[in-house]
C-alpha atoms as a PDB file:
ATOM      1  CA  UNK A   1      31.094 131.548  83.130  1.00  0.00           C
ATOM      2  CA  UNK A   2      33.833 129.115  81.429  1.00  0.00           C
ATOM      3  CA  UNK A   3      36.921 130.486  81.002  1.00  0.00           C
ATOM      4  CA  UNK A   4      37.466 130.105  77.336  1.00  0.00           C
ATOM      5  CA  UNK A   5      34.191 132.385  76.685  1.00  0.00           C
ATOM      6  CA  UNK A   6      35.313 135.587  78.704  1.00  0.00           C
ATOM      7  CA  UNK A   7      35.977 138.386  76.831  1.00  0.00           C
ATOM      8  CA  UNK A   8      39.483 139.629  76.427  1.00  0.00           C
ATOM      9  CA  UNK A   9      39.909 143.645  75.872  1.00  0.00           C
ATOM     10  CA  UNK A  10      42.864 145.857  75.604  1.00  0.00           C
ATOM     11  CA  UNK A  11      42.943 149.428  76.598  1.00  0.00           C
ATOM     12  CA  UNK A  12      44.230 150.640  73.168  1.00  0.00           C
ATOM     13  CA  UNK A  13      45.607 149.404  70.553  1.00  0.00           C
ATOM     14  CA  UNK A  14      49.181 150.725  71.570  1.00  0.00           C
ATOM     15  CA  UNK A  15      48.657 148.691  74.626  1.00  0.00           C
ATOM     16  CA  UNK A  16      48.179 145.535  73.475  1.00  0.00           C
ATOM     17  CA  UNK A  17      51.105 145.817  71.266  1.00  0.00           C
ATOM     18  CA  UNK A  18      53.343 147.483  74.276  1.00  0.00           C
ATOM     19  CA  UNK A  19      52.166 144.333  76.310  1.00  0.00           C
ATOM     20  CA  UNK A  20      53.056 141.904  73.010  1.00  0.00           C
ATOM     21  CA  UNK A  21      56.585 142.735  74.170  1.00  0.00           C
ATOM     22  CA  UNK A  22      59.767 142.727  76.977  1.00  0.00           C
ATOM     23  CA  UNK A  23      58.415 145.276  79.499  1.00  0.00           C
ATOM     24  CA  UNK A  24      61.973 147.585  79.494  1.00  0.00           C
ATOM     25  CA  UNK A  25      62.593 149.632  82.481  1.00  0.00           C
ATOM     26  CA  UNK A  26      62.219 153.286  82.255  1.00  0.00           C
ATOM     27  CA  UNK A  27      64.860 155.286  83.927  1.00  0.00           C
ATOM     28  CA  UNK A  28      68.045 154.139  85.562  1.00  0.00           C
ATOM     29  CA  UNK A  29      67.370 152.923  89.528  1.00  0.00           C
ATOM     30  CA  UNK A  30      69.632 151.721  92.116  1.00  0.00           C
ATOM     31  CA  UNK A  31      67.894 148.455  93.177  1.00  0.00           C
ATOM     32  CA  UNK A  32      65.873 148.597  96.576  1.00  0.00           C
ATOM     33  CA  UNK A  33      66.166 152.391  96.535  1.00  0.00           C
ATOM     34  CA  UNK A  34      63.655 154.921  95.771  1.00  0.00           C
ATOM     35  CA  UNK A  35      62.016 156.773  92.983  1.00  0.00           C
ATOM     36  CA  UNK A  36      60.919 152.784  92.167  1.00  0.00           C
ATOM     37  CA  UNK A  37      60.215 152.288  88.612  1.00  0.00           C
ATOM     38  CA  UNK A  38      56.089 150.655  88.748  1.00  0.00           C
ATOM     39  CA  UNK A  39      54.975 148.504  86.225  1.00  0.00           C
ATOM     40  CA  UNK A  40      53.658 151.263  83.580  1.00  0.00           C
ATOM     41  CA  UNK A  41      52.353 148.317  81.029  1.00  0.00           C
ATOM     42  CA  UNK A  42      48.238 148.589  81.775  1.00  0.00           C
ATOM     43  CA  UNK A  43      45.896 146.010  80.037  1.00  0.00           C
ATOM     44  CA  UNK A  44      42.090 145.289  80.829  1.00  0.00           C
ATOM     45  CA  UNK A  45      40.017 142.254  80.491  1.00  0.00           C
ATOM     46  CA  UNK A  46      36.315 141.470  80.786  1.00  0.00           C
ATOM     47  CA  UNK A  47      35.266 138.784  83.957  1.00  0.00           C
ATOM     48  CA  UNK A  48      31.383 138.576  83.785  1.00  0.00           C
ATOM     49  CA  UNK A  49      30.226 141.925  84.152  1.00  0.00           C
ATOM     50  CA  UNK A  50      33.400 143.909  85.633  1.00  0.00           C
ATOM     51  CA  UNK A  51      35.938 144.894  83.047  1.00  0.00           C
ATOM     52  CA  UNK A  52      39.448 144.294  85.390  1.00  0.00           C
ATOM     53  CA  UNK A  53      42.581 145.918  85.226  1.00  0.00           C
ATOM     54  CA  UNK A  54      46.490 145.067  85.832  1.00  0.00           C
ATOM     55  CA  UNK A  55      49.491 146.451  85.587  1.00  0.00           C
ATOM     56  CA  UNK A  56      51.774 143.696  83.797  1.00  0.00           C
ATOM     57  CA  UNK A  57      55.685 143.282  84.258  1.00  0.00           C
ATOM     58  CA  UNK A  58      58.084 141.846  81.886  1.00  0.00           C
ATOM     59  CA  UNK A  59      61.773 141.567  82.924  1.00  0.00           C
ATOM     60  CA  UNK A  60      63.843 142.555  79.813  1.00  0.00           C
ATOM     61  CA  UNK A  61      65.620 139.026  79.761  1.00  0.00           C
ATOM     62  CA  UNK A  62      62.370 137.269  78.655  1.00  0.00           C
ATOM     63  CA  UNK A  63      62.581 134.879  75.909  1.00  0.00           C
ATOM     64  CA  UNK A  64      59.550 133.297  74.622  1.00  0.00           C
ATOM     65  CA  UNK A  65      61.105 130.261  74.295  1.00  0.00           C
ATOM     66  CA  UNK A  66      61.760 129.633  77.821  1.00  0.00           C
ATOM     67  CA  UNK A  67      58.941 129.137  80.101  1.00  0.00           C
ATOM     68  CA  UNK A  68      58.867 131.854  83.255  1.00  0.00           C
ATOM     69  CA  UNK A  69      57.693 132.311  86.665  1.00  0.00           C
ATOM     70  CA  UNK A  70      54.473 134.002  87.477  1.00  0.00           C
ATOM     71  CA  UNK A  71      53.796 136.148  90.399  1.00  0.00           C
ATOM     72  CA  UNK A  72      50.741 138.046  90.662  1.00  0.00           C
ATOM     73  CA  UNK A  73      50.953 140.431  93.956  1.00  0.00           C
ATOM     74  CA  UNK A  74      47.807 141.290  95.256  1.00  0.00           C
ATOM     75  CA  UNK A  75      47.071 144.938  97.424  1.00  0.00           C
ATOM     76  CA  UNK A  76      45.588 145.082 100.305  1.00  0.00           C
ATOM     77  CA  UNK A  77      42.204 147.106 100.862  1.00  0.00           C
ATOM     78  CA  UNK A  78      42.255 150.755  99.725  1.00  0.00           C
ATOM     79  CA  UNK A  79      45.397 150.436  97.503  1.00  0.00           C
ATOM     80  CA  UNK A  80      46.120 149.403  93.752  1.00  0.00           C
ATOM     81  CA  UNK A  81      48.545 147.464  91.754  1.00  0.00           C
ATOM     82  CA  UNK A  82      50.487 150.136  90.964  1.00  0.00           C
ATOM     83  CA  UNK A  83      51.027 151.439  94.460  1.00  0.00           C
ATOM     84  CA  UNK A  84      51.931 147.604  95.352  1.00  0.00           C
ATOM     85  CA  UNK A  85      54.384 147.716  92.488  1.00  0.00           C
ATOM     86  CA  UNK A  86      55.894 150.458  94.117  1.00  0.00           C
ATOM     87  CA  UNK A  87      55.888 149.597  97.779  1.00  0.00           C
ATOM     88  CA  UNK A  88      57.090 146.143  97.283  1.00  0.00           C
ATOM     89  CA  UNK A  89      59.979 146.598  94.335  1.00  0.00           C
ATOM     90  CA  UNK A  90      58.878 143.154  92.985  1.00  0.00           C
ATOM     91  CA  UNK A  91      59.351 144.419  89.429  1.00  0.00           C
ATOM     92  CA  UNK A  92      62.879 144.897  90.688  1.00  0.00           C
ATOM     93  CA  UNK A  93      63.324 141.772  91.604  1.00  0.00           C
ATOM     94  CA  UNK A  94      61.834 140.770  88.726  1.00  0.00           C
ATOM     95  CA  UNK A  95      64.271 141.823  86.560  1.00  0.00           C
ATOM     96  CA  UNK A  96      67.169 140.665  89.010  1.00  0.00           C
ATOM     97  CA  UNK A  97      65.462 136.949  88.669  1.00  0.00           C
ATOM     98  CA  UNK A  98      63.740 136.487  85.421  1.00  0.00           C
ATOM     99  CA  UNK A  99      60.004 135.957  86.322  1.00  0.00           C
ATOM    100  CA  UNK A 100      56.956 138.121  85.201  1.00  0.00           C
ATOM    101  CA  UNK A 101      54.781 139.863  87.995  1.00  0.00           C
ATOM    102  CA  UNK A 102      51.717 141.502  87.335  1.00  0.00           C
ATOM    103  CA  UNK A 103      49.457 143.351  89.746  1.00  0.00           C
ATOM    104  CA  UNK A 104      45.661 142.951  89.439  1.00  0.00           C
ATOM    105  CA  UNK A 105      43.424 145.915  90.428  1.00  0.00           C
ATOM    106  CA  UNK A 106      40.325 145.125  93.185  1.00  0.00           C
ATOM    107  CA  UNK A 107      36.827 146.751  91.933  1.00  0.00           C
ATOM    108  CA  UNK A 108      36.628 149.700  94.524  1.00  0.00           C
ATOM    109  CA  UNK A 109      40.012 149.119  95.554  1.00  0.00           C
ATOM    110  CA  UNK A 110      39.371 145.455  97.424  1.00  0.00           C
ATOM    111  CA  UNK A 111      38.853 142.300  97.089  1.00  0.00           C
ATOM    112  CA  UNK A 112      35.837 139.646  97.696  1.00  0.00           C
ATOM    113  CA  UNK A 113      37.976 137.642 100.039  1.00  0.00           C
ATOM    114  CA  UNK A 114      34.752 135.546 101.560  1.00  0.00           C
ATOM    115  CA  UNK A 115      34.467 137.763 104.817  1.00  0.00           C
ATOM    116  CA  UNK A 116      31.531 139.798 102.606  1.00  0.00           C
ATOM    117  CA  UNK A 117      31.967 142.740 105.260  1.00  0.00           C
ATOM    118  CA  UNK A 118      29.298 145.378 104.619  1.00  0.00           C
ATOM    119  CA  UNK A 119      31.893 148.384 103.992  1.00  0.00           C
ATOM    120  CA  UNK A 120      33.036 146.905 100.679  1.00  0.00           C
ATOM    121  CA  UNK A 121      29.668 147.635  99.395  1.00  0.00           C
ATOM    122  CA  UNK A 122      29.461 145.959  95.594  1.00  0.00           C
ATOM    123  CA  UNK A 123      32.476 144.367  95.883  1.00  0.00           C
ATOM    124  CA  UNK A 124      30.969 141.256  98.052  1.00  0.00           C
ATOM    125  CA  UNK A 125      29.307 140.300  94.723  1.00  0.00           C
ATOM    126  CA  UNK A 126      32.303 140.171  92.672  1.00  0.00           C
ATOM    127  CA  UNK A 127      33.807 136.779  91.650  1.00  0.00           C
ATOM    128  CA  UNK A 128      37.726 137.922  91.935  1.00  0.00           C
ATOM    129  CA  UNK A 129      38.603 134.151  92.325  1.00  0.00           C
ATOM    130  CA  UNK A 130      37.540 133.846  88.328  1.00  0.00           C
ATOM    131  CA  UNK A 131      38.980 137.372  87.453  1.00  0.00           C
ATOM    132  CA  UNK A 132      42.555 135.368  88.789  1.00  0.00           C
ATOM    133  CA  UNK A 133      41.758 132.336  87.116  1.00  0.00           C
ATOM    134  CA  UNK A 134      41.203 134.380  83.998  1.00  0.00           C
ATOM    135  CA  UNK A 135      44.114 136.389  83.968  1.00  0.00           C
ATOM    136  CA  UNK A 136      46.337 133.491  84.942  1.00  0.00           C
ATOM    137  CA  UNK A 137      44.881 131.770  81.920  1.00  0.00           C
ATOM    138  CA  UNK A 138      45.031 134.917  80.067  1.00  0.00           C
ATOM    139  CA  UNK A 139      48.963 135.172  80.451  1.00  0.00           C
ATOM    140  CA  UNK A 140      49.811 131.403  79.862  1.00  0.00           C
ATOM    141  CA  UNK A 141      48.183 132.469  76.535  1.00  0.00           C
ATOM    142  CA  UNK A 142      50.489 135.099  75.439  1.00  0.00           C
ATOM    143  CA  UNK A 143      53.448 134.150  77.455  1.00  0.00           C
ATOM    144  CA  UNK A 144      55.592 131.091  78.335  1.00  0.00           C
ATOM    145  CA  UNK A 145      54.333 130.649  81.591  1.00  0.00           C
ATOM    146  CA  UNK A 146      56.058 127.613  83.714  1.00  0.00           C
ATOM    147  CA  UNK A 147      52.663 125.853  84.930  1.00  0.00           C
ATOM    148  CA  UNK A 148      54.360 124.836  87.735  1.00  0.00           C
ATOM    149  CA  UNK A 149      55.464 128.059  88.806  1.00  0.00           C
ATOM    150  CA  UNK A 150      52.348 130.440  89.218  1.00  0.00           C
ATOM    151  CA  UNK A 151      52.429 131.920  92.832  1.00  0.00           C
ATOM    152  CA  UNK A 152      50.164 134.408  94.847  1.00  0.00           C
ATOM    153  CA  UNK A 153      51.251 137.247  96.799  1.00  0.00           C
ATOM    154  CA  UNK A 154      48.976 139.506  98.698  1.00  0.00           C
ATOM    155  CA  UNK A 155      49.199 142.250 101.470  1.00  0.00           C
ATOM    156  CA  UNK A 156      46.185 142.352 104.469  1.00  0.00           C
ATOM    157  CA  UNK A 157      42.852 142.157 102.172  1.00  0.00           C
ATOM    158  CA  UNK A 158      44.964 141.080  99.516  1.00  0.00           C
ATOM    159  CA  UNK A 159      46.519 138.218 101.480  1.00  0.00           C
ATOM    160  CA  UNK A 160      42.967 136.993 102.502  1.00  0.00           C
ATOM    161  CA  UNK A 161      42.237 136.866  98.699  1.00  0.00           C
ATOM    162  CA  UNK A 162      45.542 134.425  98.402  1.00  0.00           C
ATOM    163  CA  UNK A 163      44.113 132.120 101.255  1.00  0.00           C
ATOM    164  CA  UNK A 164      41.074 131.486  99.211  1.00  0.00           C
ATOM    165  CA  UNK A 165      42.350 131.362  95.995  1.00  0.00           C
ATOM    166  CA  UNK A 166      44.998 128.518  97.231  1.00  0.00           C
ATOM    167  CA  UNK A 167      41.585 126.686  98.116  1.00  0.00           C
ATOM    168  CA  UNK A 168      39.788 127.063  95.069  1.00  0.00           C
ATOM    169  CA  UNK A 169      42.356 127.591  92.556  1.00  0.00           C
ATOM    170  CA  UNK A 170      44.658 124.865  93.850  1.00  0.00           C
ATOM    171  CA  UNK A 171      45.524 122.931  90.959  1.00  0.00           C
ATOM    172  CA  UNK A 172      46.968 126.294  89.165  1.00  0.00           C
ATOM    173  CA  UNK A 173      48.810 128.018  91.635  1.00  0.00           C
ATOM    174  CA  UNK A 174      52.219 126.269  93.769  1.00  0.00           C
ATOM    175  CA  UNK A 175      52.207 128.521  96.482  1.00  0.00           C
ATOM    176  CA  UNK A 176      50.605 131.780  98.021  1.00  0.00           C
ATOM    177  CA  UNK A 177      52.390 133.983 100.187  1.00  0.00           C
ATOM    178  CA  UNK A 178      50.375 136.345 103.022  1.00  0.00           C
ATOM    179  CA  UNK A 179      51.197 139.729 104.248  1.00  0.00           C
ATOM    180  CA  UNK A 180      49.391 140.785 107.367  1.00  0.00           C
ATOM    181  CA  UNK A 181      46.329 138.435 106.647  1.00  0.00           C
ATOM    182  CA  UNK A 182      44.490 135.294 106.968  1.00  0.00           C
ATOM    183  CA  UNK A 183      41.821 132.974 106.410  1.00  0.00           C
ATOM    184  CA  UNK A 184      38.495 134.945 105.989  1.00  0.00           C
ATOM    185  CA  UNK A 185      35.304 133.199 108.374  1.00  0.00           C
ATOM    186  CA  UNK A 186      32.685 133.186 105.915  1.00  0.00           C
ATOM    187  CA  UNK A 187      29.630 135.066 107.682  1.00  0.00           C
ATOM    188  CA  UNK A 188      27.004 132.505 107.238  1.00  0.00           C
ATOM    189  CA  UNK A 189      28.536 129.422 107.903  1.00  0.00           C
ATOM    190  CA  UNK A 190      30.839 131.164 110.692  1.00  0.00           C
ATOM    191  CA  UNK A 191      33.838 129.039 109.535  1.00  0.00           C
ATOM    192  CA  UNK A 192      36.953 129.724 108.044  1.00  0.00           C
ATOM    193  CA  UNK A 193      36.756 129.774 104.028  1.00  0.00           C
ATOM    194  CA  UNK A 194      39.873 126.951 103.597  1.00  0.00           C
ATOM    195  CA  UNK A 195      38.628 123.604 104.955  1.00  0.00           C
ATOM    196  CA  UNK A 196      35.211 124.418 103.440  1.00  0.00           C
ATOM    197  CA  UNK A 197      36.072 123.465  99.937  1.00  0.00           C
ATOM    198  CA  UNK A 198      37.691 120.435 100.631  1.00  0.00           C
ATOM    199  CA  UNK A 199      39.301 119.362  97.138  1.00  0.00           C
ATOM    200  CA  UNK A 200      42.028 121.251  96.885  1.00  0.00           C
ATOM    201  CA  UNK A 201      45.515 119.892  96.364  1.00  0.00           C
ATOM    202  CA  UNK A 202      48.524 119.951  98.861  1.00  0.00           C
ATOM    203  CA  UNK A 203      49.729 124.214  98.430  1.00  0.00           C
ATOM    204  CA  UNK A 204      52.689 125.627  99.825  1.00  0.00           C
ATOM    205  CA  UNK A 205      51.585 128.215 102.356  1.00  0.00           C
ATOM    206  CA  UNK A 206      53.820 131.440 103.799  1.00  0.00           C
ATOM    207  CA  UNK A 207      52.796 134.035 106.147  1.00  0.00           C
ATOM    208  CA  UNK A 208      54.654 136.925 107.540  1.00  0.00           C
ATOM    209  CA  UNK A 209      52.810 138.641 110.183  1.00  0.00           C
ATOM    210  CA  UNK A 210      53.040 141.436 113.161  1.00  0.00           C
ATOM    211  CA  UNK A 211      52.153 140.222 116.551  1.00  0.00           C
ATOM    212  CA  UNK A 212      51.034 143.986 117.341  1.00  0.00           C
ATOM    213  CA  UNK A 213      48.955 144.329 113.874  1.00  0.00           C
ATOM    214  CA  UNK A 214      45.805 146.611 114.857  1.00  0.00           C
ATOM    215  CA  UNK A 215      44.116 145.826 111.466  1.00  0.00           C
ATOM    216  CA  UNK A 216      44.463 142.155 111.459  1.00  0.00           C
ATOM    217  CA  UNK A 217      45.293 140.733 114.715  1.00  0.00           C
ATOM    218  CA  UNK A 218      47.448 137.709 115.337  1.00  0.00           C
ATOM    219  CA  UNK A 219      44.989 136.795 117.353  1.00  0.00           C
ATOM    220  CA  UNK A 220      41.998 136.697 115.052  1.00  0.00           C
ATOM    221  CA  UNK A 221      38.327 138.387 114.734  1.00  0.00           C
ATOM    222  CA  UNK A 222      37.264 141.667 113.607  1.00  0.00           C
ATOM    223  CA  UNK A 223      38.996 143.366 111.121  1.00  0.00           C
ATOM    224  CA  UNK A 224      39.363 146.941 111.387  1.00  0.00           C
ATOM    225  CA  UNK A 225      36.361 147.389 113.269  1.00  0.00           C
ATOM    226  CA  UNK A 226      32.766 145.759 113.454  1.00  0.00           C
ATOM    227  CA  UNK A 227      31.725 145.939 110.130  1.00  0.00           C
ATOM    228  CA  UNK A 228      34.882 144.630 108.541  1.00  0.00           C
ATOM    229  CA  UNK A 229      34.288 140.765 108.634  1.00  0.00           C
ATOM    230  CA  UNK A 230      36.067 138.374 110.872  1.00  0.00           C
ATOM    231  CA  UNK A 231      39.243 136.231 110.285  1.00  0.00           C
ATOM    232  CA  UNK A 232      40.801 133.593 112.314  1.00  0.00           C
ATOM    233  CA  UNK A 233      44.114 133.706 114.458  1.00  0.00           C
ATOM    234  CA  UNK A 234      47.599 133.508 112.746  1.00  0.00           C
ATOM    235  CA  UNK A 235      48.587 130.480 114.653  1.00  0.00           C
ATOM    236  CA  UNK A 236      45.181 128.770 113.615  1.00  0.00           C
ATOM    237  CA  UNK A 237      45.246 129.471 110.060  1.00  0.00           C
ATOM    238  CA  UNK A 238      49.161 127.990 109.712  1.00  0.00           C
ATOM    239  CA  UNK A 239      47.717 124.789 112.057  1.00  0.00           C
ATOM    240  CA  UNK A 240      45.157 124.669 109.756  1.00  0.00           C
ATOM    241  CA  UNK A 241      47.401 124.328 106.386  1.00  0.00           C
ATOM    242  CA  UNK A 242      49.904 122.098 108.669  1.00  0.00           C
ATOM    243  CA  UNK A 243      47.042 119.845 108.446  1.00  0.00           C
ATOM    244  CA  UNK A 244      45.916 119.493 104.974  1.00  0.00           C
ATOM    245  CA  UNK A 245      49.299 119.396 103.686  1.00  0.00           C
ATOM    246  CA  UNK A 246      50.469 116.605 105.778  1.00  0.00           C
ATOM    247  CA  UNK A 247      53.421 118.482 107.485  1.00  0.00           C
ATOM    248  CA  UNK A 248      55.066 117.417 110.554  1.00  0.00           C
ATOM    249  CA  UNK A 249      53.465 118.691 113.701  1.00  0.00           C
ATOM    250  CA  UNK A 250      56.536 120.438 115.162  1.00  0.00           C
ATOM    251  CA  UNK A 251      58.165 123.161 113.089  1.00  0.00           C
ATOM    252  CA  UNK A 252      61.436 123.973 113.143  1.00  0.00           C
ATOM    253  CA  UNK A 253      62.061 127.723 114.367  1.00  0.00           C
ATOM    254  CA  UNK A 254      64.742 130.040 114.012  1.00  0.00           C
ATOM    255  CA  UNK A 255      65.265 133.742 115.906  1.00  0.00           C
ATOM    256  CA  UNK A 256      66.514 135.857 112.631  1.00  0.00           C
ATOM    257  CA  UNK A 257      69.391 138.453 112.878  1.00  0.00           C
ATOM    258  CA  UNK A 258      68.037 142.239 114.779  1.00  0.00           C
ATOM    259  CA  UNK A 259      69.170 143.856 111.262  1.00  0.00           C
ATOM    260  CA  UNK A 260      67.955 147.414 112.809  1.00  0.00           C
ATOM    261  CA  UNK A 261      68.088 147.472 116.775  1.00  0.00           C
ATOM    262  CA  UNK A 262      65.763 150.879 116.310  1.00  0.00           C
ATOM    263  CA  UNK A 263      63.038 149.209 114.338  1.00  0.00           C
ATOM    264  CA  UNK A 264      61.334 147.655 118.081  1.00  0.00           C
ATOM    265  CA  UNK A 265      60.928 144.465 116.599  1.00  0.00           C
ATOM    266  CA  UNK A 266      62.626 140.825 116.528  1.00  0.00           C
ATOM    267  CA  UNK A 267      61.550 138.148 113.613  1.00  0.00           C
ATOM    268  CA  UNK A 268      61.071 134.473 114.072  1.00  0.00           C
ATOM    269  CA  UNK A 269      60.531 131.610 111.559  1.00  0.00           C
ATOM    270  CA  UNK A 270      59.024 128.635 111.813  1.00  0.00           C
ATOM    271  CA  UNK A 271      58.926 126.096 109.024  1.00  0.00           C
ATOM    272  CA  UNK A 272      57.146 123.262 108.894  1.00  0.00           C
ATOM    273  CA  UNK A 273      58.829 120.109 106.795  1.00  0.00           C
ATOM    274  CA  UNK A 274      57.447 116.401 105.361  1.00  0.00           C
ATOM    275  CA  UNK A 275      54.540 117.641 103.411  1.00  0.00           C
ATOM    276  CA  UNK A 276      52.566 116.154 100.544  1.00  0.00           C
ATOM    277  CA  UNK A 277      53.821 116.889  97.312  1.00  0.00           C
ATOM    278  CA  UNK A 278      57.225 118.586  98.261  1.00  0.00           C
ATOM    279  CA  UNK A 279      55.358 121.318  99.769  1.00  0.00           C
ATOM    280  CA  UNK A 280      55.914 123.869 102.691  1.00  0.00           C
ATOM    281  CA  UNK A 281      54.436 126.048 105.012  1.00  0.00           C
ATOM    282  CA  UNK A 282      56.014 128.705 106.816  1.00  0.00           C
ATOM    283  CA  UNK A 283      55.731 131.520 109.173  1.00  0.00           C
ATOM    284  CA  UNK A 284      57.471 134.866 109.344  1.00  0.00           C
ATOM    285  CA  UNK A 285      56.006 136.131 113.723  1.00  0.00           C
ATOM    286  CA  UNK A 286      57.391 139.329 113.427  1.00  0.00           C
ATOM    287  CA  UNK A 287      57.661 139.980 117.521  1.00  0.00           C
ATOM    288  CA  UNK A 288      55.903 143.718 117.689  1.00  0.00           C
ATOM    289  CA  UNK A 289      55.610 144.252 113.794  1.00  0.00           C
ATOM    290  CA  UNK A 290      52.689 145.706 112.678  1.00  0.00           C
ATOM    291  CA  UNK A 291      50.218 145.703 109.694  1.00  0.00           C
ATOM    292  CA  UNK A 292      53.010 147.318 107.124  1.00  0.00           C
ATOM    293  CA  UNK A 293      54.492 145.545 104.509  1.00  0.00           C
ATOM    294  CA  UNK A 294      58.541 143.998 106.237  1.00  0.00           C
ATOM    295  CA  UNK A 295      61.764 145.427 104.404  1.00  0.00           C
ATOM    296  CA  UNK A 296      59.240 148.200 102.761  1.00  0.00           C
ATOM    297  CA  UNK A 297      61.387 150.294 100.525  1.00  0.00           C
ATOM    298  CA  UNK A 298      62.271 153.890 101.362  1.00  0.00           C
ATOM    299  CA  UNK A 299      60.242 156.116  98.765  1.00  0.00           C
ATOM    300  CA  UNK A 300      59.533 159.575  99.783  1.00  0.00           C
ATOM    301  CA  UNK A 301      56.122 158.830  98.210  1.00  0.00           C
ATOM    302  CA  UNK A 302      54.984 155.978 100.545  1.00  0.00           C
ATOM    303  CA  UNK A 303      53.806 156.459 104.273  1.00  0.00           C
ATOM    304  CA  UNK A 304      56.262 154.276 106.244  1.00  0.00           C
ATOM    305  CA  UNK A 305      53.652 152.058 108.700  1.00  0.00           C
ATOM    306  CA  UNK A 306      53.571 151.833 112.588  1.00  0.00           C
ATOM    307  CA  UNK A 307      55.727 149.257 113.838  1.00  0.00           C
ATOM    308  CA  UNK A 308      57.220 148.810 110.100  1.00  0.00           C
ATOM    309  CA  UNK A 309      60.081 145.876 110.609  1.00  0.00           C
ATOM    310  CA  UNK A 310      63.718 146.444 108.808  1.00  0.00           C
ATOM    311  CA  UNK A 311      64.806 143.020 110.189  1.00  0.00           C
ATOM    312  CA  UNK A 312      62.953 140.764 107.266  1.00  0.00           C
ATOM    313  CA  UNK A 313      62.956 142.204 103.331  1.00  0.00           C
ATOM    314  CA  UNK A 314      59.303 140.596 102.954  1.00  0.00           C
ATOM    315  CA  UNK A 315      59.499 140.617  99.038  1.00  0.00           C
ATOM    316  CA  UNK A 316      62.556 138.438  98.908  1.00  0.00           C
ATOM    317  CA  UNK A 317      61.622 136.374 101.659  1.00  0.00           C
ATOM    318  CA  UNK A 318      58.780 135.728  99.652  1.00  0.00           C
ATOM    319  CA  UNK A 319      60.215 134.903  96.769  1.00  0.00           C
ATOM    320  CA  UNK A 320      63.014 132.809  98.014  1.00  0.00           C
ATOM    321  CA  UNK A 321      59.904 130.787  99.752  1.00  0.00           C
ATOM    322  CA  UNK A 322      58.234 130.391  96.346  1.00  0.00           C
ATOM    323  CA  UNK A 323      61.752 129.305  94.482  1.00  0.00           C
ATOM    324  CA  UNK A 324      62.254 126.185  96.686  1.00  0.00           C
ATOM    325  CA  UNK A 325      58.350 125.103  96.091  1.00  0.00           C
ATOM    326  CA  UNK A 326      57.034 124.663  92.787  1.00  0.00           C
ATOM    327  CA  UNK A 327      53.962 122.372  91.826  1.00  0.00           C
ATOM    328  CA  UNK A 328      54.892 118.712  91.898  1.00  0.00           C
END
């Protein structure tokens, strides 16, 4: 299906004229502290057979004339975009930095990330690489997107679903940034998704990751038992982005500050410089970290994960990543 022949719905009326305007923040929050204020604007739109949802975020200081940032934050398996909303305060920071973030909704609550495991059921038939093309093209429509400044940001399943879509949506987005994932082996060619497609442009690449991550290991395979797909090892999937951007071989690393001694874990970067097209790739090892999202923001509501690291804030991270690499 083309994207200018999709069909574009709206939940209501009073939607689609709440989304016409400035998302304003409801309630008075002290940033990075809980209750978090989600992203209450919900609009719909029709991908092939699947009618998709979001939950859209407009920082009060947009102006129409100005072009924006775009960051659409992706969950991981099991989750939705408002919980993500919540557990990663990038409407927050949003509003701190003047970009718009919205936060797609998986069919079933996950994404077709290429591993087609058999527990996501219907889901391994649905094309969520068009339903982000579409609503990427759906906002540049209705909103002064910069088209240089579209970025991906996805937790575990979410963060697979960023590795593909920087292969196949490549000339759209400027960089993706992955939480606990990786590159997805496709199950019939037994490869990793990436390389496969072969076209795509130079990407900036960022992944923050828990050596001790049960769910998706640093060192590769199954995911969260047998029958949830494979994926390959942390260190292979950065090697393999080293590569087709062009970056120098050797990064250069960096032990960060032990920001909370009680947390059990120690982060390390490693950047990689002199790649195509003024882009990057990066690594967050978080040294005993596990699958939860870095820096996650106290709220009474939220579970607080094994192994959860204090040391890195993982949605500013990200987005200071994305503001030094826009498309060139």
């Amino acid at each position: 299906m083309q994207l200018g022949k999709f069909l574009l719905t709206w939940c209501s009326t009073a939607i689609a004229i709440v989304l016409a305007l400035p998302h304003q923040v409801m309630g008075k929050t002290t940033p990075r502290q809980a209750p978090l204020t989600p992203a209450t604007d919900r609009g719909s739109l029709r991908v092939g057979r699947w009618q998709r949802s979001f939950f859209l975020h407009v920082p009060p200081s947009y102006d129409p004339k100005k072009p924006v940032p775009l960051v659409i934050v992706l969950h991981g398996s099991g989750a939705t975009g408002r919980a993500m909303a919540e557990k990663t305060g990038f409407s927050l920071l949003a509003d701190k930095e003047g970009f718009i973030v919205v936060y797609p909704n998986g069919i079933d609550r996950r994404w077709n990330d290429g591993r087609q495991p058999k527990k996501h059921g219907k889901t391994q038939n649905v094309n969520d690489v068009q339903f982000i093309a579409s609503l990427i093209f759906y906002l540049q429509r209705y909103y002064n997107i910069d088209r240089q400044r579209v970025y991906i940001a996805g937790h575990s399943n979410g963060g697979m679903l960023a590795y593909r879509l920087a292969a196949e949506l490549s000339p759209k987005i400027a960089a993706i940034a992955s939480v606990a994932g990786s590159i997805p082996i496709a199950p019939k060619t037994k490869q990793p998704i990436a390389p496969l497609f072969g076209k795509q442009q130079p990407i900036s690449i960022l992944e923050i990751h828990g050596t001790a991550d049960p769910i998706v290991k640093w060192e590769g395979g199954a995911v969260d038992g047998k029958k949830g797909g494979k994926v390959i090892s942390v260190n292979s999937a950065i090697a393999s982005w080293v590569k087709l951007n062009g970056c120098s071989a050797q990064p250069e690393t960096q032990q960060l500050p032990d920001v909370d001694p009680n947390d059990g874990t120690r982060v390390q970067s490693q950047t990689y410089s002199g790649c195509q097209r003024g882009t990057g790739v990066m690594l967050y090892a978080i040294e005993g970290g596990g699958h939860g999202w870095p820096g996650l923001i106290v709220n009474p509501r939220i579970k607080a994960d094994k192994n959860l690291s204090r040391d890195l804030d993982a949605t500013q991270a990200i987005w200071d990543f994305f503001v030094q690499h826009p498309k060139q």
